[in-house]
C-alpha atoms as a PDB file:
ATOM      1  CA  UNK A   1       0.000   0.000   0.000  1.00  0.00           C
ATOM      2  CA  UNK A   2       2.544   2.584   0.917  1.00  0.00           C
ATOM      3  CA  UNK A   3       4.216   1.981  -2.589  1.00  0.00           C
ATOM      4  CA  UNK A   4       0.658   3.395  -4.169  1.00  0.00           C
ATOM      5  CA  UNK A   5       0.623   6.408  -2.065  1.00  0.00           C
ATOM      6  CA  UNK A   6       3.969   6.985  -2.897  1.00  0.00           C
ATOM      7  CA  UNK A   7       3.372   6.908  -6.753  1.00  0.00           C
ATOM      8  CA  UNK A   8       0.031   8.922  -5.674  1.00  0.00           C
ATOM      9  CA  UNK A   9       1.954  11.724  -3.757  1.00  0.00           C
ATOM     10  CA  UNK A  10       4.962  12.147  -6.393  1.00  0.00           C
ATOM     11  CA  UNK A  11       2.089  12.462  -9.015  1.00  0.00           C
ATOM     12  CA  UNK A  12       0.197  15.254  -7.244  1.00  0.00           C
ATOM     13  CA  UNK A  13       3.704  16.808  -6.306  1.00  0.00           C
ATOM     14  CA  UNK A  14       4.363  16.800 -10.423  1.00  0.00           C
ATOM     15  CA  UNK A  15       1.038  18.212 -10.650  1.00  0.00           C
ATOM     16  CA  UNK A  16       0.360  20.828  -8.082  1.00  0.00           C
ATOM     17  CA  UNK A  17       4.268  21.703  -6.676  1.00  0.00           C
ATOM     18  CA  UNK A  18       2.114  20.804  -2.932  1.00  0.00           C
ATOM     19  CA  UNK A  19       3.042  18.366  -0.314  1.00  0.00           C
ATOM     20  CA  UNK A  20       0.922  15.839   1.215  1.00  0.00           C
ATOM     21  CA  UNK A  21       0.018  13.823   4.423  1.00  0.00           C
ATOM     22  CA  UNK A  22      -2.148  11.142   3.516  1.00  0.00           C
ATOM     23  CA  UNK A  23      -3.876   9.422   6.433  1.00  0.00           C
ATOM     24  CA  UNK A  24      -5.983   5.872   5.935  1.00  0.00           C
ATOM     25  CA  UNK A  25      -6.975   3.029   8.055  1.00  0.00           C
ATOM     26  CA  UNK A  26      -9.202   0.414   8.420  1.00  0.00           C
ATOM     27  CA  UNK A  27      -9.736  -3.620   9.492  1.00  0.00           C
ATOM     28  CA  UNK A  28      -6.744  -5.262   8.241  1.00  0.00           C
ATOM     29  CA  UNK A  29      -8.246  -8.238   6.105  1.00  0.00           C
ATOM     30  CA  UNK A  30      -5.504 -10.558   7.137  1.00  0.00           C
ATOM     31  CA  UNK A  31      -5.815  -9.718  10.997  1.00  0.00           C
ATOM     32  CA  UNK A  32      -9.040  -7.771  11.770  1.00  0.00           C
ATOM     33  CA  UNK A  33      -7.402  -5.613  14.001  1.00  0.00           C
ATOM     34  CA  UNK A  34      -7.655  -1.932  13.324  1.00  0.00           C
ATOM     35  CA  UNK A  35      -4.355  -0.511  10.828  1.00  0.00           C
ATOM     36  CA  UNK A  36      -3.322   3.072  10.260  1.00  0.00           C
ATOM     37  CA  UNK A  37      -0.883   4.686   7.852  1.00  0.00           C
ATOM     38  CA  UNK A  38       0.698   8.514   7.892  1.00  0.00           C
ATOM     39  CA  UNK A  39       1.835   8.984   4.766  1.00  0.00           C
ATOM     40  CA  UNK A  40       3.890  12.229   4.288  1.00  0.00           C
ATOM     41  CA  UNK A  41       5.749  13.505   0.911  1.00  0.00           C
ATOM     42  CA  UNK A  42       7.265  16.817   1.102  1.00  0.00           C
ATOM     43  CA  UNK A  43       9.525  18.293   3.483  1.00  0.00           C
ATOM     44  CA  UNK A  44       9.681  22.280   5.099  1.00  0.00           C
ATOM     45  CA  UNK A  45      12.774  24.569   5.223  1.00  0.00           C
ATOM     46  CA  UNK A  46      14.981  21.829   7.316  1.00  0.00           C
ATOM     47  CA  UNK A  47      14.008  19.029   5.958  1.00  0.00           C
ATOM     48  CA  UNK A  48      11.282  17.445   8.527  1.00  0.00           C
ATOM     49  CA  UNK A  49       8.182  15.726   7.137  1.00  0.00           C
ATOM     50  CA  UNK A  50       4.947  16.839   8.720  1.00  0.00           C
ATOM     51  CA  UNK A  51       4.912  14.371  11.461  1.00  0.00           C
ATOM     52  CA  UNK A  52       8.930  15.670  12.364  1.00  0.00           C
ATOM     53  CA  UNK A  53       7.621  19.145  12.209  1.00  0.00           C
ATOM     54  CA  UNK A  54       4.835  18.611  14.415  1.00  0.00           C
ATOM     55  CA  UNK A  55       5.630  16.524  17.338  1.00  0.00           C
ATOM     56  CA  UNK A  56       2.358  16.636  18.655  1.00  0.00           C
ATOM     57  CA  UNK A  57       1.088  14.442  15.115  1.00  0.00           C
ATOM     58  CA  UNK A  58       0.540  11.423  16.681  1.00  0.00           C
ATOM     59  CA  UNK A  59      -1.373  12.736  19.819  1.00  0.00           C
ATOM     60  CA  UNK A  60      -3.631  15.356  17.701  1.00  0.00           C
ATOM     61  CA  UNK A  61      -4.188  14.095  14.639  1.00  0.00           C
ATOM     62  CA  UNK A  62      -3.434  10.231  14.095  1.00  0.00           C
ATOM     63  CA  UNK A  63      -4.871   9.483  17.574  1.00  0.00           C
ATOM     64  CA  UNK A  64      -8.628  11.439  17.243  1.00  0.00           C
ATOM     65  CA  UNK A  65      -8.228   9.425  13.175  1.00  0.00           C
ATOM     66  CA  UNK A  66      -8.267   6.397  14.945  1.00  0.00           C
ATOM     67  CA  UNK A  67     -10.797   6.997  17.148  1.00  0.00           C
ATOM     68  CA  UNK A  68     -12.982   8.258  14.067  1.00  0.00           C
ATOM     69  CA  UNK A  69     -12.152   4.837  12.458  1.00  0.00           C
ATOM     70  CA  UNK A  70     -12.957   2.753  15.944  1.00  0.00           C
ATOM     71  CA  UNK A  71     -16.369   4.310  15.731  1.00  0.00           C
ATOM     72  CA  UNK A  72     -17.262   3.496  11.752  1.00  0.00           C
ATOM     73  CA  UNK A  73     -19.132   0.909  10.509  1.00  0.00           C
ATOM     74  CA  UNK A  74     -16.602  -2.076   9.474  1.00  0.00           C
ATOM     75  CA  UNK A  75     -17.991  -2.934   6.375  1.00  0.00           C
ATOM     76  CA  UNK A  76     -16.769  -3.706   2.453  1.00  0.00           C
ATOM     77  CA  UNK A  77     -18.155  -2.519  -0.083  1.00  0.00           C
END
């Protein structure tokens, strides 16, 4: 999966010059336990992806993700 979002983010970098965070999660088919993935692509001034620049990533914005995915409906479509 990260390989996609990888070919994803370098497209959209071509595209639009931006830089990305890409967050996804769901069951994981082979465990049923709950996965998450940060994706970043870009770095700032000195260097630091996203979740370098902000330290407080994980606590404020992959944590309250997860708890958004605990509380959907587990279902394929």
């Amino acid at each position: 999966m990260a390989d996609n979002l990888e070919a994803f983010a370098i497209e959209m970098k071509k595209l639009t010059n931006w830089n990305l965070t890409i967050l996804a999660g769901g069951e994981d088919p082979t465990t049923k336990k709950l996965r998450t993935i940060a994706y970043h692509h870009g770095k700032d001034k000195r260097g630091q992806i996203f979740s370098v620049a902000y330290p407080e990533f994980y606590q404020n914005v992959l944590t309250p993700f997860r708890e958004f995915l605990e509380n959907f409906e587990r279902k394929f479509y």
